[in-house]
N, C-alpha and C. Protein backbone atom coordinates (compact mmCIF):
# COMPACT_ATOMS: atom_id res chain seq x y z
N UNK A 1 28.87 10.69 -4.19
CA UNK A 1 27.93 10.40 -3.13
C UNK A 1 28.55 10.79 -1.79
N UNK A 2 27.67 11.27 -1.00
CA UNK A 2 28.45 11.61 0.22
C UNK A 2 27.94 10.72 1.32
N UNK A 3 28.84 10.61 2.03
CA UNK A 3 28.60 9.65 3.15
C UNK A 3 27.89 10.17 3.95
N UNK A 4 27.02 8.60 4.88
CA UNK A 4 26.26 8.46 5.49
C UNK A 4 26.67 8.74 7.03
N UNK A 5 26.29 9.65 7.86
CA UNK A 5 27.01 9.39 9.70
C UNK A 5 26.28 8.66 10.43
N UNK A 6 25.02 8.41 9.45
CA UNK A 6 24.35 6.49 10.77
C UNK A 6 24.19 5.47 9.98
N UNK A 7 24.06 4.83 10.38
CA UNK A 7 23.95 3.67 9.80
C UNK A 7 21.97 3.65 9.26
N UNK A 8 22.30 2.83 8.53
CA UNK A 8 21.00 2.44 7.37
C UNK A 8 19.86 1.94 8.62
N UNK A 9 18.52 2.57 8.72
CA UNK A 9 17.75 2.53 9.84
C UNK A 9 17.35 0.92 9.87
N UNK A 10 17.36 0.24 8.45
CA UNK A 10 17.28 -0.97 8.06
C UNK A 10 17.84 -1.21 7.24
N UNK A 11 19.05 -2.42 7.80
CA UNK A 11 19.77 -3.33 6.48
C UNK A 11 19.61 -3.12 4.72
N UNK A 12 20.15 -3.23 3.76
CA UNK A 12 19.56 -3.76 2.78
C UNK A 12 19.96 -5.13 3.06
N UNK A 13 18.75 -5.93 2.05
CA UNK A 13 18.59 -6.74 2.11
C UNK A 13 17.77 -7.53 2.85
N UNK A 14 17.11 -6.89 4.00
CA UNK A 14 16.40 -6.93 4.85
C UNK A 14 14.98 -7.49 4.41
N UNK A 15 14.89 -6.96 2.86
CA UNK A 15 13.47 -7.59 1.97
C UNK A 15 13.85 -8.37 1.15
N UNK A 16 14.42 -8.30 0.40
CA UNK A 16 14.54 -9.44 -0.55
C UNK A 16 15.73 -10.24 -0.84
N UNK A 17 16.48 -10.87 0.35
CA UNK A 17 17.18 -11.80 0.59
C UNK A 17 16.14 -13.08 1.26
N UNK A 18 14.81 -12.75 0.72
CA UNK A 18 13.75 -13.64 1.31
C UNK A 18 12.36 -13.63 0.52
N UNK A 19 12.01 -14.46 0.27
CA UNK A 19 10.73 -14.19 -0.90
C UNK A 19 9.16 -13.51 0.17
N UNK A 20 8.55 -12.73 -0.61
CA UNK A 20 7.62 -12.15 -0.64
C UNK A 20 6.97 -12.75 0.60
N UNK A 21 6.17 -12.82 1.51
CA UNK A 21 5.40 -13.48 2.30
C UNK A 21 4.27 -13.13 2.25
N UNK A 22 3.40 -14.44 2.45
CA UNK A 22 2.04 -14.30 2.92
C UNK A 22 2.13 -14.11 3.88
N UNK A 23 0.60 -13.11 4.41
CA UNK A 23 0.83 -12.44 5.51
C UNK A 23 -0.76 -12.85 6.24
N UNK A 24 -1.19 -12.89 7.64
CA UNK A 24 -2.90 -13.17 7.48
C UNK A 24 -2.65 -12.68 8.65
N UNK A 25 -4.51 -11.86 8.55
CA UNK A 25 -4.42 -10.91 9.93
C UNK A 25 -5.53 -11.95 10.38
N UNK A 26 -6.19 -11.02 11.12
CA UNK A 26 -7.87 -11.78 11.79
C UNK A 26 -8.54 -12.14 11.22
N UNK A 27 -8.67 -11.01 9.95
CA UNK A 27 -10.43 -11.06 8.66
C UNK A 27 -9.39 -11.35 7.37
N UNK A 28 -8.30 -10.70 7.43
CA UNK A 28 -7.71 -10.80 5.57
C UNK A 28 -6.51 -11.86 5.64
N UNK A 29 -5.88 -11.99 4.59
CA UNK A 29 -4.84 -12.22 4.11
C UNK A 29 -4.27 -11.88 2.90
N UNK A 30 -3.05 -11.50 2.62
CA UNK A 30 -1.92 -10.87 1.83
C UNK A 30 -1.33 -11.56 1.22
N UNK A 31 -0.87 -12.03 -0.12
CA UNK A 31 -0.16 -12.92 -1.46
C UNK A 31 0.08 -11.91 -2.09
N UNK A 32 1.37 -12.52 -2.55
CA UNK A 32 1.99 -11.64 -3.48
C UNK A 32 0.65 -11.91 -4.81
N UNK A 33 0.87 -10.94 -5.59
CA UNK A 33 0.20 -10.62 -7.09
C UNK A 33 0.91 -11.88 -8.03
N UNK A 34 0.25 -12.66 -9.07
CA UNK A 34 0.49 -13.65 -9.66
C UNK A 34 -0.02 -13.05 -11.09
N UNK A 35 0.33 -13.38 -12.31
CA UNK A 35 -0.41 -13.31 -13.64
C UNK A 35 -2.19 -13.75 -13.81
N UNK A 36 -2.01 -14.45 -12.63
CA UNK A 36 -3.40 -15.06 -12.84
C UNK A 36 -4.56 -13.76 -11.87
N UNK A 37 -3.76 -12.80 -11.52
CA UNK A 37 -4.30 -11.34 -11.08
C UNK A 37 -4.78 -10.55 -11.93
N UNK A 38 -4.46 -10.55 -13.67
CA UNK A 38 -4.64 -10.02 -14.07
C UNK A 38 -5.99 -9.32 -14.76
N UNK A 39 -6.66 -9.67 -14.74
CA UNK A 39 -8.42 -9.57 -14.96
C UNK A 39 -9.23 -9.07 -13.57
N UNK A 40 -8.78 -9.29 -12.43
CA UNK A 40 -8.65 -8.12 -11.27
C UNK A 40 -8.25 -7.08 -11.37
N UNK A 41 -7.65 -6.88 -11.47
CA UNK A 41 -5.94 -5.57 -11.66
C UNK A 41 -6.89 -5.15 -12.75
N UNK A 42 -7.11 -5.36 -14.13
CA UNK A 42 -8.34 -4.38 -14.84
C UNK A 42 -9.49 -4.33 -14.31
N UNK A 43 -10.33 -5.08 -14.02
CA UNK A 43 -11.44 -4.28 -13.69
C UNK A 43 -11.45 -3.69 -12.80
N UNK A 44 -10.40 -3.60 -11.46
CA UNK A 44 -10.20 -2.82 -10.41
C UNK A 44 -9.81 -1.48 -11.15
N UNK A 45 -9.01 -1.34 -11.62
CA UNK A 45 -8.49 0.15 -12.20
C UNK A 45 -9.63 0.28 -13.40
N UNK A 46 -10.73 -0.52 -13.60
CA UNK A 46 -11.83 -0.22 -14.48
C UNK A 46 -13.36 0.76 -13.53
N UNK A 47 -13.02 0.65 -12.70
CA UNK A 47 -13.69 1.00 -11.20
C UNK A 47 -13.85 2.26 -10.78
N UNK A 48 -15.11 3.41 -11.11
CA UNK A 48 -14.93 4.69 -10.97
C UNK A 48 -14.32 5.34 -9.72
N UNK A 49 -14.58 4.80 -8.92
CA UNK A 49 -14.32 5.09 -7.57
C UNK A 49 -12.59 4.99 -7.47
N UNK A 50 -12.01 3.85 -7.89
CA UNK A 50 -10.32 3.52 -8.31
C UNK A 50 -9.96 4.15 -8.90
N UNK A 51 -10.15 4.32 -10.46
CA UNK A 51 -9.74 5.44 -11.00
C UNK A 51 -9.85 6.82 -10.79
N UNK A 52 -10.97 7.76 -9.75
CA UNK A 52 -10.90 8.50 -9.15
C UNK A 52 -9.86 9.30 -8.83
N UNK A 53 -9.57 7.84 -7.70
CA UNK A 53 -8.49 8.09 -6.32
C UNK A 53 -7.05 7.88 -7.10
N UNK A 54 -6.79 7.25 -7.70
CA UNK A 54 -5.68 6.73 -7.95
C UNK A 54 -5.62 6.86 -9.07
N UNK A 55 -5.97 7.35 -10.39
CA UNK A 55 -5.55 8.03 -11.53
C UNK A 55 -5.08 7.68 -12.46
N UNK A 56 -5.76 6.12 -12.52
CA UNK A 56 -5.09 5.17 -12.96
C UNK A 56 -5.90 3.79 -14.43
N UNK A 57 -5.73 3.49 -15.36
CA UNK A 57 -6.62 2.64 -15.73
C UNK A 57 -5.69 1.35 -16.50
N UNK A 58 -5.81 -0.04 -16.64
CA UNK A 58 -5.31 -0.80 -17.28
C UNK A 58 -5.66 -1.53 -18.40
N UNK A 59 -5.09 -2.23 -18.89
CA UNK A 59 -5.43 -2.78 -20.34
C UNK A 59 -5.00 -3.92 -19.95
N UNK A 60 -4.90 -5.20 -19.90
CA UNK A 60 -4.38 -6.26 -19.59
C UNK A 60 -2.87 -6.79 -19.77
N UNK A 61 -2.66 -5.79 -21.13
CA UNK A 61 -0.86 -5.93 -21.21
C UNK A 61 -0.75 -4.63 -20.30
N UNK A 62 -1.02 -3.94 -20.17
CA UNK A 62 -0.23 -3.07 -18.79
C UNK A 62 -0.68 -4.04 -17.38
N UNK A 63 -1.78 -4.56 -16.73
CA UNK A 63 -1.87 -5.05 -15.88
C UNK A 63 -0.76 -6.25 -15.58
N UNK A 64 -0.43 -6.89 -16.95
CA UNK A 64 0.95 -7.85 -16.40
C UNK A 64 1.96 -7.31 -16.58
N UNK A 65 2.56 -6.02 -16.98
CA UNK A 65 3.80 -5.41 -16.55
C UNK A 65 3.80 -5.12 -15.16
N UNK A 66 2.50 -3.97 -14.45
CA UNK A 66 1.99 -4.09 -13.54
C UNK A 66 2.61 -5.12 -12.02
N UNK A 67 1.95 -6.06 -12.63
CA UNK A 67 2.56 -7.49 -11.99
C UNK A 67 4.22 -6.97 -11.70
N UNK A 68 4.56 -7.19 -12.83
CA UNK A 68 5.91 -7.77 -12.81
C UNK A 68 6.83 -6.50 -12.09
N UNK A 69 6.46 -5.11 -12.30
CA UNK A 69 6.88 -4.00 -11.73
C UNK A 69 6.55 -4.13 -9.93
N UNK A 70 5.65 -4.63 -9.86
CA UNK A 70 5.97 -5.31 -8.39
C UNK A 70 6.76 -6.33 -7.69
N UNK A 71 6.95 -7.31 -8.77
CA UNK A 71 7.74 -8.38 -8.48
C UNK A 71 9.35 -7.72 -7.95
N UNK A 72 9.63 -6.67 -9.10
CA UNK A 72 11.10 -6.18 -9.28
C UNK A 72 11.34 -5.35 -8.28
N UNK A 73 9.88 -4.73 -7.80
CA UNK A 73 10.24 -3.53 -6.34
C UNK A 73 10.31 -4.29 -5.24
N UNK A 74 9.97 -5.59 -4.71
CA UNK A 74 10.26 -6.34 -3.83
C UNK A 74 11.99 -6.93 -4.10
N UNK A 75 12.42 -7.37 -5.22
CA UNK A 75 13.55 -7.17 -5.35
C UNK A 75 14.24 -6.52 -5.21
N UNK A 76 14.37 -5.17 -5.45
CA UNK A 76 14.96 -3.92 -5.26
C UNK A 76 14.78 -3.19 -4.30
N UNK A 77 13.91 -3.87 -3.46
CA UNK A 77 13.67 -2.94 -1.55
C UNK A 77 12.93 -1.63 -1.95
N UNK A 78 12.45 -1.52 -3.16
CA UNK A 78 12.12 -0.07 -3.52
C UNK A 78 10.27 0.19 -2.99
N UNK A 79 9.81 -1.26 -2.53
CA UNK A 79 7.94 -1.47 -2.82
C UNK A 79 7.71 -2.76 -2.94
N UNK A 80 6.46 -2.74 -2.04
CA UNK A 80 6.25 -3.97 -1.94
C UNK A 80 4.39 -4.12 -2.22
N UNK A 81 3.95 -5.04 -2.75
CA UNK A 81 2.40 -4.92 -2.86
C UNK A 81 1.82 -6.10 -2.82
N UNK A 82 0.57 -6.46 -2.62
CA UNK A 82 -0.49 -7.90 -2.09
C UNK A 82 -1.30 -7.63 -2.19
N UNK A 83 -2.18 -8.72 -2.89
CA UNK A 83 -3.35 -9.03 -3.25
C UNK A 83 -4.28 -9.40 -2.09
N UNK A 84 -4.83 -8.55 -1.80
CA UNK A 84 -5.95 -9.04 -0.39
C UNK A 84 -7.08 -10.11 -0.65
N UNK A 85 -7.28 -10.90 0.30
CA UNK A 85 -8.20 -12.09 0.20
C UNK A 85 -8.61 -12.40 1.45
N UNK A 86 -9.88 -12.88 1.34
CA UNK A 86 -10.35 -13.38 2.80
C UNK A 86 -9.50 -14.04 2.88
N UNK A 87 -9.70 -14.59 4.35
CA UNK A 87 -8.94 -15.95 4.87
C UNK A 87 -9.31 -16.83 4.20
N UNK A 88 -10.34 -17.66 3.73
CA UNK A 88 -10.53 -19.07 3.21
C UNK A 88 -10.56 -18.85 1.42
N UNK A 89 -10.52 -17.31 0.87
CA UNK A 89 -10.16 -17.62 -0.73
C UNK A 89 -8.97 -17.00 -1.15
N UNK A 90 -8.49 -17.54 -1.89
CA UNK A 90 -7.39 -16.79 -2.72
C UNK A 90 -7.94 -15.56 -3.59
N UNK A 91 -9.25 -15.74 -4.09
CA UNK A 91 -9.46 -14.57 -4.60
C UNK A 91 -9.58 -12.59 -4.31
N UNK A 92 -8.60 -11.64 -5.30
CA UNK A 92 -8.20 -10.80 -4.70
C UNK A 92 -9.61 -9.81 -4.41
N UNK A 93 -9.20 -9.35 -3.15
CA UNK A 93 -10.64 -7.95 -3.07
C UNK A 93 -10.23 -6.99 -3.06
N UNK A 94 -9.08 -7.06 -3.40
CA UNK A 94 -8.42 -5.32 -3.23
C UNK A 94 -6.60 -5.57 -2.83
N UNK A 95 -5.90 -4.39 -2.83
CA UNK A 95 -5.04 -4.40 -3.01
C UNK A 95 -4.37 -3.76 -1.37
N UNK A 96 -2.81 -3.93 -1.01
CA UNK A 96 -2.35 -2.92 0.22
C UNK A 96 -0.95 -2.85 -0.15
N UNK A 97 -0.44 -1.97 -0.22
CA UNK A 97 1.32 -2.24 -0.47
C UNK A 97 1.94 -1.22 0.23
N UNK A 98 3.58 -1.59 0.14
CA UNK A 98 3.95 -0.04 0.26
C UNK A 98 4.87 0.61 -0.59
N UNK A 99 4.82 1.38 -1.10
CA UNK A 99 5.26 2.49 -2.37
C UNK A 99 6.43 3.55 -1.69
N UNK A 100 7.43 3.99 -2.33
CA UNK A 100 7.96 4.71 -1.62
C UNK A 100 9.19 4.44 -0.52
N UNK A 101 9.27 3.53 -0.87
CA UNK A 101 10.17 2.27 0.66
C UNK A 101 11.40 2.74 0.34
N UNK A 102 12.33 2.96 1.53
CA UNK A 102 13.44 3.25 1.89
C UNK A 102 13.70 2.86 2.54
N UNK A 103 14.38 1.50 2.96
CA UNK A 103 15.32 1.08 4.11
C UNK A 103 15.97 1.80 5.05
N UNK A 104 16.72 2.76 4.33
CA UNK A 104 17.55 3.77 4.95
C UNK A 104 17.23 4.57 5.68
N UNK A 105 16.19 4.87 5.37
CA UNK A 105 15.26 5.91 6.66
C UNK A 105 14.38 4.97 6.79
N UNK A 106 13.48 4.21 7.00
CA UNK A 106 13.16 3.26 7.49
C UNK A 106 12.03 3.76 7.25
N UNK A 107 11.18 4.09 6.55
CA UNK A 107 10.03 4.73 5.78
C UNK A 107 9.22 4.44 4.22
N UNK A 108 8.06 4.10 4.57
CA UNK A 108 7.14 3.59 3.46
C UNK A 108 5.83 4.55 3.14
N UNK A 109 5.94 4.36 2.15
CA UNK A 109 4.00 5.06 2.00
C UNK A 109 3.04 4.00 1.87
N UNK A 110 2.01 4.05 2.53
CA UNK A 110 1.10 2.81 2.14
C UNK A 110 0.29 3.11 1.38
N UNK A 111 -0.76 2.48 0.53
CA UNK A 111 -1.38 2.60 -0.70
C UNK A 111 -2.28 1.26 -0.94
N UNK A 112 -3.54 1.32 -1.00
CA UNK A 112 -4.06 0.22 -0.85
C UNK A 112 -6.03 0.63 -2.04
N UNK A 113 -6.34 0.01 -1.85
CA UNK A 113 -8.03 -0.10 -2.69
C UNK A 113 -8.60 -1.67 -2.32
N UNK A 114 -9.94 -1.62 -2.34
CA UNK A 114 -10.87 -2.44 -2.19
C UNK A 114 -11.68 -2.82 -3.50
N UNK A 115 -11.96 -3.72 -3.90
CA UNK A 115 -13.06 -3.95 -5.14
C UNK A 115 -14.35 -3.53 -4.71
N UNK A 116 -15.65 -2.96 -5.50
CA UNK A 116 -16.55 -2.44 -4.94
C UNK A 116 -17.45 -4.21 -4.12
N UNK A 117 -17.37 -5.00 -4.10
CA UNK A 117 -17.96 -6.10 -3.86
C UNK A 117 -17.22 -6.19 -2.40
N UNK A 118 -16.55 -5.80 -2.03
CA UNK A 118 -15.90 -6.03 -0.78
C UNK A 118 -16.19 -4.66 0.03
N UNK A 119 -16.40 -3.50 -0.29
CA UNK A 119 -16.38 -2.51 0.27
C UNK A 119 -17.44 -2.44 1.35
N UNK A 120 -17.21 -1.82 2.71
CA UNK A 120 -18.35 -1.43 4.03
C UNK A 120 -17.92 -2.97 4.54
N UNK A 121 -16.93 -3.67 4.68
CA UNK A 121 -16.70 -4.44 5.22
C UNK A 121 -15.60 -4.70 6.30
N UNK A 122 -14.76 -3.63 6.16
CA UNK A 122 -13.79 -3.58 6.96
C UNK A 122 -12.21 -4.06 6.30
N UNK A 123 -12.17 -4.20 5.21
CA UNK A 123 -11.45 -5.42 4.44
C UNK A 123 -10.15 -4.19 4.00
N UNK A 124 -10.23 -2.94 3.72
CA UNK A 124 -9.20 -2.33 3.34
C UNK A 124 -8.45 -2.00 5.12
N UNK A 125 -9.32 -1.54 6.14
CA UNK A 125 -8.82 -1.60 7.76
C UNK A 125 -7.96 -2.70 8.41
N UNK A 126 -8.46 -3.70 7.79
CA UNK A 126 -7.36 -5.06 7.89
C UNK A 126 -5.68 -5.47 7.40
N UNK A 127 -6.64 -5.07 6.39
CA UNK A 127 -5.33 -5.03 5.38
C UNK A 127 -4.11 -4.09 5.72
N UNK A 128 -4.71 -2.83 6.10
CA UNK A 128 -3.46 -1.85 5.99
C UNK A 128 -2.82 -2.15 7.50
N UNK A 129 -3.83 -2.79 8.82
CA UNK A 129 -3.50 -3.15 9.96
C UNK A 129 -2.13 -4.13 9.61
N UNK A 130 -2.88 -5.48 8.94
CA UNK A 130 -1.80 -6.30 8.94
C UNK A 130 -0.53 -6.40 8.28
N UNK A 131 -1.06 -5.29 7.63
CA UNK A 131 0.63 -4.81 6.59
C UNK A 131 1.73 -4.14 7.24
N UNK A 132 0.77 -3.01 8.30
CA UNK A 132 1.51 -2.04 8.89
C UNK A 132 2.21 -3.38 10.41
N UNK A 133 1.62 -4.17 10.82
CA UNK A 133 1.94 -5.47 11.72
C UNK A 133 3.60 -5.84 11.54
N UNK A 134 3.33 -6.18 10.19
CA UNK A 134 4.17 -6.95 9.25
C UNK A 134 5.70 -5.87 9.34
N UNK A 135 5.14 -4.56 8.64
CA UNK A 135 6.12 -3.70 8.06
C UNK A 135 7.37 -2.93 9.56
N UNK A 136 6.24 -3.15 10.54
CA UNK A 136 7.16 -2.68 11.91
C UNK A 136 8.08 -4.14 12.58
N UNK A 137 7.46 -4.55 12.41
CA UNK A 137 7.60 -5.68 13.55
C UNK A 137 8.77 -7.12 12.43
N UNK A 138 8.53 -6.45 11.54
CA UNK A 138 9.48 -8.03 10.62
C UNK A 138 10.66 -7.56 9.97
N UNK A 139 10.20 -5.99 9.28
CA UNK A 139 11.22 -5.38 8.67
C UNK A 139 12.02 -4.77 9.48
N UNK A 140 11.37 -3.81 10.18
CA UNK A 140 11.95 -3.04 11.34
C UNK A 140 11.93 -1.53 10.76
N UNK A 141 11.05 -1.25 10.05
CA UNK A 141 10.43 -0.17 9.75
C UNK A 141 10.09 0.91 10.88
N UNK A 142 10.25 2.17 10.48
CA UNK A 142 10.44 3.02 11.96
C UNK A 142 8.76 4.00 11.62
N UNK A 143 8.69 4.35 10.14
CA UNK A 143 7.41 4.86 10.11
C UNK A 143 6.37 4.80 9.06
N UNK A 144 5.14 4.78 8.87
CA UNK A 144 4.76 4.72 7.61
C UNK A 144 3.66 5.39 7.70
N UNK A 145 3.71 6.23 6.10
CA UNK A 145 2.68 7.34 5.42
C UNK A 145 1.58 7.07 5.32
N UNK A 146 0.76 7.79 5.12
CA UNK A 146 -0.68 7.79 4.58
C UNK A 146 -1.28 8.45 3.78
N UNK A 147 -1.21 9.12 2.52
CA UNK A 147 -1.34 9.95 2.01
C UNK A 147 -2.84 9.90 1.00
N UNK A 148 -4.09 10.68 1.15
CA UNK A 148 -5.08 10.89 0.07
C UNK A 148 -6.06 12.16 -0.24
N UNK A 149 -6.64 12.65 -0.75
CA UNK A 149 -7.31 13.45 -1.24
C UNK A 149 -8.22 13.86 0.16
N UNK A 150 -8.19 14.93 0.46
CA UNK A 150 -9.00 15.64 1.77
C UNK A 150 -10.69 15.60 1.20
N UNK A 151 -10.61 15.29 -0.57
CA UNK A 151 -12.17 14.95 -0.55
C UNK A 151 -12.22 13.17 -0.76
N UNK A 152 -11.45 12.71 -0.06
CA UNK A 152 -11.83 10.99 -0.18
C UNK A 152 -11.80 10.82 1.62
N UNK A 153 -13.37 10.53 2.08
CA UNK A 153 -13.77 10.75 3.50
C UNK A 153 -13.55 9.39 3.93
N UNK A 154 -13.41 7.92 2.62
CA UNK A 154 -13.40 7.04 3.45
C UNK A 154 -11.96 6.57 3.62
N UNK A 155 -10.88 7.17 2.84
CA UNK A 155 -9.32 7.08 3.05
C UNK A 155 -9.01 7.25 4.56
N UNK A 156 -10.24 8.58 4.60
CA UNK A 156 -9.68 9.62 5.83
C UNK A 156 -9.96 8.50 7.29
N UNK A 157 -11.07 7.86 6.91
CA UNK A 157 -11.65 7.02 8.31
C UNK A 157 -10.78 5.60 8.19
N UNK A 158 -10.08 5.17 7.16
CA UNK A 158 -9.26 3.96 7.12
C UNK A 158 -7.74 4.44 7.88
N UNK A 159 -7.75 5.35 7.78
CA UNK A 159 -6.14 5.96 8.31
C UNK A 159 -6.29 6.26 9.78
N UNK A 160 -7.47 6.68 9.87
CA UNK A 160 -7.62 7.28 11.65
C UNK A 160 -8.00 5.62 12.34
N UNK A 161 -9.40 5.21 11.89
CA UNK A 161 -9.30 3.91 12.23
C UNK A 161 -7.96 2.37 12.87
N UNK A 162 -6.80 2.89 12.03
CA UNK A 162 -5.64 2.30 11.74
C UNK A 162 -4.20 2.75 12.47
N UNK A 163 -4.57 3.72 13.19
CA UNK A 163 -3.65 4.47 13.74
C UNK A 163 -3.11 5.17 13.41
N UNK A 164 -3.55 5.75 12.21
CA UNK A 164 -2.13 6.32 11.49
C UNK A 164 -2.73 8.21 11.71
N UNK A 165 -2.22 8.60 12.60
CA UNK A 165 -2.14 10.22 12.88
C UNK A 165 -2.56 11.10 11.69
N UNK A 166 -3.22 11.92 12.10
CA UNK A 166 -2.77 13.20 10.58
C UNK A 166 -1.90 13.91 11.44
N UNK A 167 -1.21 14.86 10.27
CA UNK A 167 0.03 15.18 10.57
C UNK A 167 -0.22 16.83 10.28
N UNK A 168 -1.23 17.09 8.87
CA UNK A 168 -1.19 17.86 7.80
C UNK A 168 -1.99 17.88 6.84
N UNK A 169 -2.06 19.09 5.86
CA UNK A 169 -2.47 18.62 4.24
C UNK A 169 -1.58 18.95 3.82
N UNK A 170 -1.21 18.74 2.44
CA UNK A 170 0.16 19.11 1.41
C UNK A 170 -1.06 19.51 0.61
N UNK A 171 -0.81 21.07 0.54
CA UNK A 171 -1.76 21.83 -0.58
C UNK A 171 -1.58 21.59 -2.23
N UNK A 172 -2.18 21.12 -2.84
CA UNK A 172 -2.51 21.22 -4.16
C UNK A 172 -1.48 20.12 -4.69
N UNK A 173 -1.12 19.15 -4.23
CA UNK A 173 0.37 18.08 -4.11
C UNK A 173 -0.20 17.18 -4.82
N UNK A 174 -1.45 16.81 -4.99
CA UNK A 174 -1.49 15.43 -6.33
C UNK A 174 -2.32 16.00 -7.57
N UNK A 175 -2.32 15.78 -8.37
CA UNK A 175 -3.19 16.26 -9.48
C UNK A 175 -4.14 15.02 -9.71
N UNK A 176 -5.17 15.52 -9.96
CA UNK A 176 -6.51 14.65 -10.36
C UNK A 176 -6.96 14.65 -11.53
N UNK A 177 -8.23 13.98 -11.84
CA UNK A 177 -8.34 14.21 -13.33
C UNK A 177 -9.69 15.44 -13.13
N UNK A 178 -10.08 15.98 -11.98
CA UNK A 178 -10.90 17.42 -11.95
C UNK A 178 -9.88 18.28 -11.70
N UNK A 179 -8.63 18.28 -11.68
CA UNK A 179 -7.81 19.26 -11.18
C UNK A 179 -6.41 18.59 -9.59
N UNK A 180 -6.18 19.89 -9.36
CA UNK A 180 -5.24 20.04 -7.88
C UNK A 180 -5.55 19.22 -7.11
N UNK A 181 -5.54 18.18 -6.28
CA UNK A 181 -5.97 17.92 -4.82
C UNK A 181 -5.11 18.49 -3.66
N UNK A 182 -5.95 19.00 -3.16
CA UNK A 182 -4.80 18.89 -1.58
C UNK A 182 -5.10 17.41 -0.71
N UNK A 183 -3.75 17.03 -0.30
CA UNK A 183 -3.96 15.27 0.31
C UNK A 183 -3.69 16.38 1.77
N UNK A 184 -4.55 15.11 2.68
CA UNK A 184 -3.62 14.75 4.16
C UNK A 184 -2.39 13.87 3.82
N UNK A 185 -1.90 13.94 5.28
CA UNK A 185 -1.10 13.16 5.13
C UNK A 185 -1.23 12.78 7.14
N UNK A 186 -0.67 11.85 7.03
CA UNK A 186 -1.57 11.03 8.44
C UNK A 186 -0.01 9.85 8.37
N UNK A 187 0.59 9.71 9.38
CA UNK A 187 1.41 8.45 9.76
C UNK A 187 1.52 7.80 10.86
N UNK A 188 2.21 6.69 11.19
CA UNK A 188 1.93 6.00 12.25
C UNK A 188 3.40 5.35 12.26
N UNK A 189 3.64 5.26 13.50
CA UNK A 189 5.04 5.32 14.34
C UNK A 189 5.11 3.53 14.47
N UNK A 190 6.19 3.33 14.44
CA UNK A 190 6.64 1.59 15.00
C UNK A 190 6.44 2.20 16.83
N UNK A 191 5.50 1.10 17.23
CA UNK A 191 5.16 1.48 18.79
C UNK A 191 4.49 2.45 19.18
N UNK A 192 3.75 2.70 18.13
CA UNK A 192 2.72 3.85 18.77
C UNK A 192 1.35 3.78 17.77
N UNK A 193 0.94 2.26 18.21
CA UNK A 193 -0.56 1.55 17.40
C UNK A 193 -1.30 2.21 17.56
């Protein structure tokens, strides 16, 4: 391994020398994922629109590995993810995390979905607000990604909405289940909301 000439942009340990937090913005709030998520977590990835975007489907024993593969990336500083809920229910409407986390460069990708019962509400704009709140201001996070399909128009208005810049597309960079996508990619700076 070769050495580092700065120092780590953020500590380790910086995440999980501390348990998971609830997090609450104006309209949402953020809990960690529980087993009792699991019948969400499928029919969300049962969800044409979810599986779409995200390429993804569960069975209920994958939805509680699922779980638990989040539990271990909050442990490991590697990702962090939350179950979105209004303010007055625990019940989840969608998901916001961040994927991709590096302390060291002080950089996350965010990644988030709505249940169709929550959607045209503002509820995924919240979420990624109060995450991105959270992720500058607690961790000390310097920047975070945005990355989706240049044909998903309402990714595109949750990211601009949210501050998060486009930057770019990365041509033909995710594969879908019609083929290639080219994503944007859109980020947003600690101090520059």
């Amino acid at each position: 391994m070769v050495p580092a000439l700065v120092e780590p942009s953020v500590p380790a340990g910086a995440i999980s020398a501390r348990p998971q937090p609830h997090l609450t913005g104006p309209t949402v709030a953020l809990r960690p994922w529980t087993d009792q998520d699991v019948p969400v977590l499928v029919a969300a990835y049962g969800d044409p629109d979810i599986q779409r975007w995200h390429c993804r489907s569960l069975d209920p024993d994958e939805a509680v590995t699922v779980v638990r593969r989040w539990v271990e990336a909050w442990r490991s500083e590697t990702g962090a993810s939350w179950a979105v809920t209004g303010r007055e229910s625990a019940d989840a409407v969608g998901r916001v995390g961040l994927r991709a986390l590096s302390l060291e460069d002080g950089v996350a990708e965010v990644a988030y979905w709505v249940l169709p019962a929550a959607r045209g509400r503002g509820v995924a704009r919240a979420a990624v607000d109060t995450l991105a709140g959270w992720a500058f201001d607690d961790v000390g996070l310097q920047r975070l990604e945005l990355r989706h399909s240049t044909q998903n128009a309402r990714s595109c208005r949750v990211a601009t909405a949210t501050g998060f810049t486009a930057e770019g597309t990365l041509r033909a960079s995710a594969l879908h289940s019609d083929g290639w996508h080219d994503m944007h990619l859109h980020a947003r700076l600690r101090g520059h909301a």
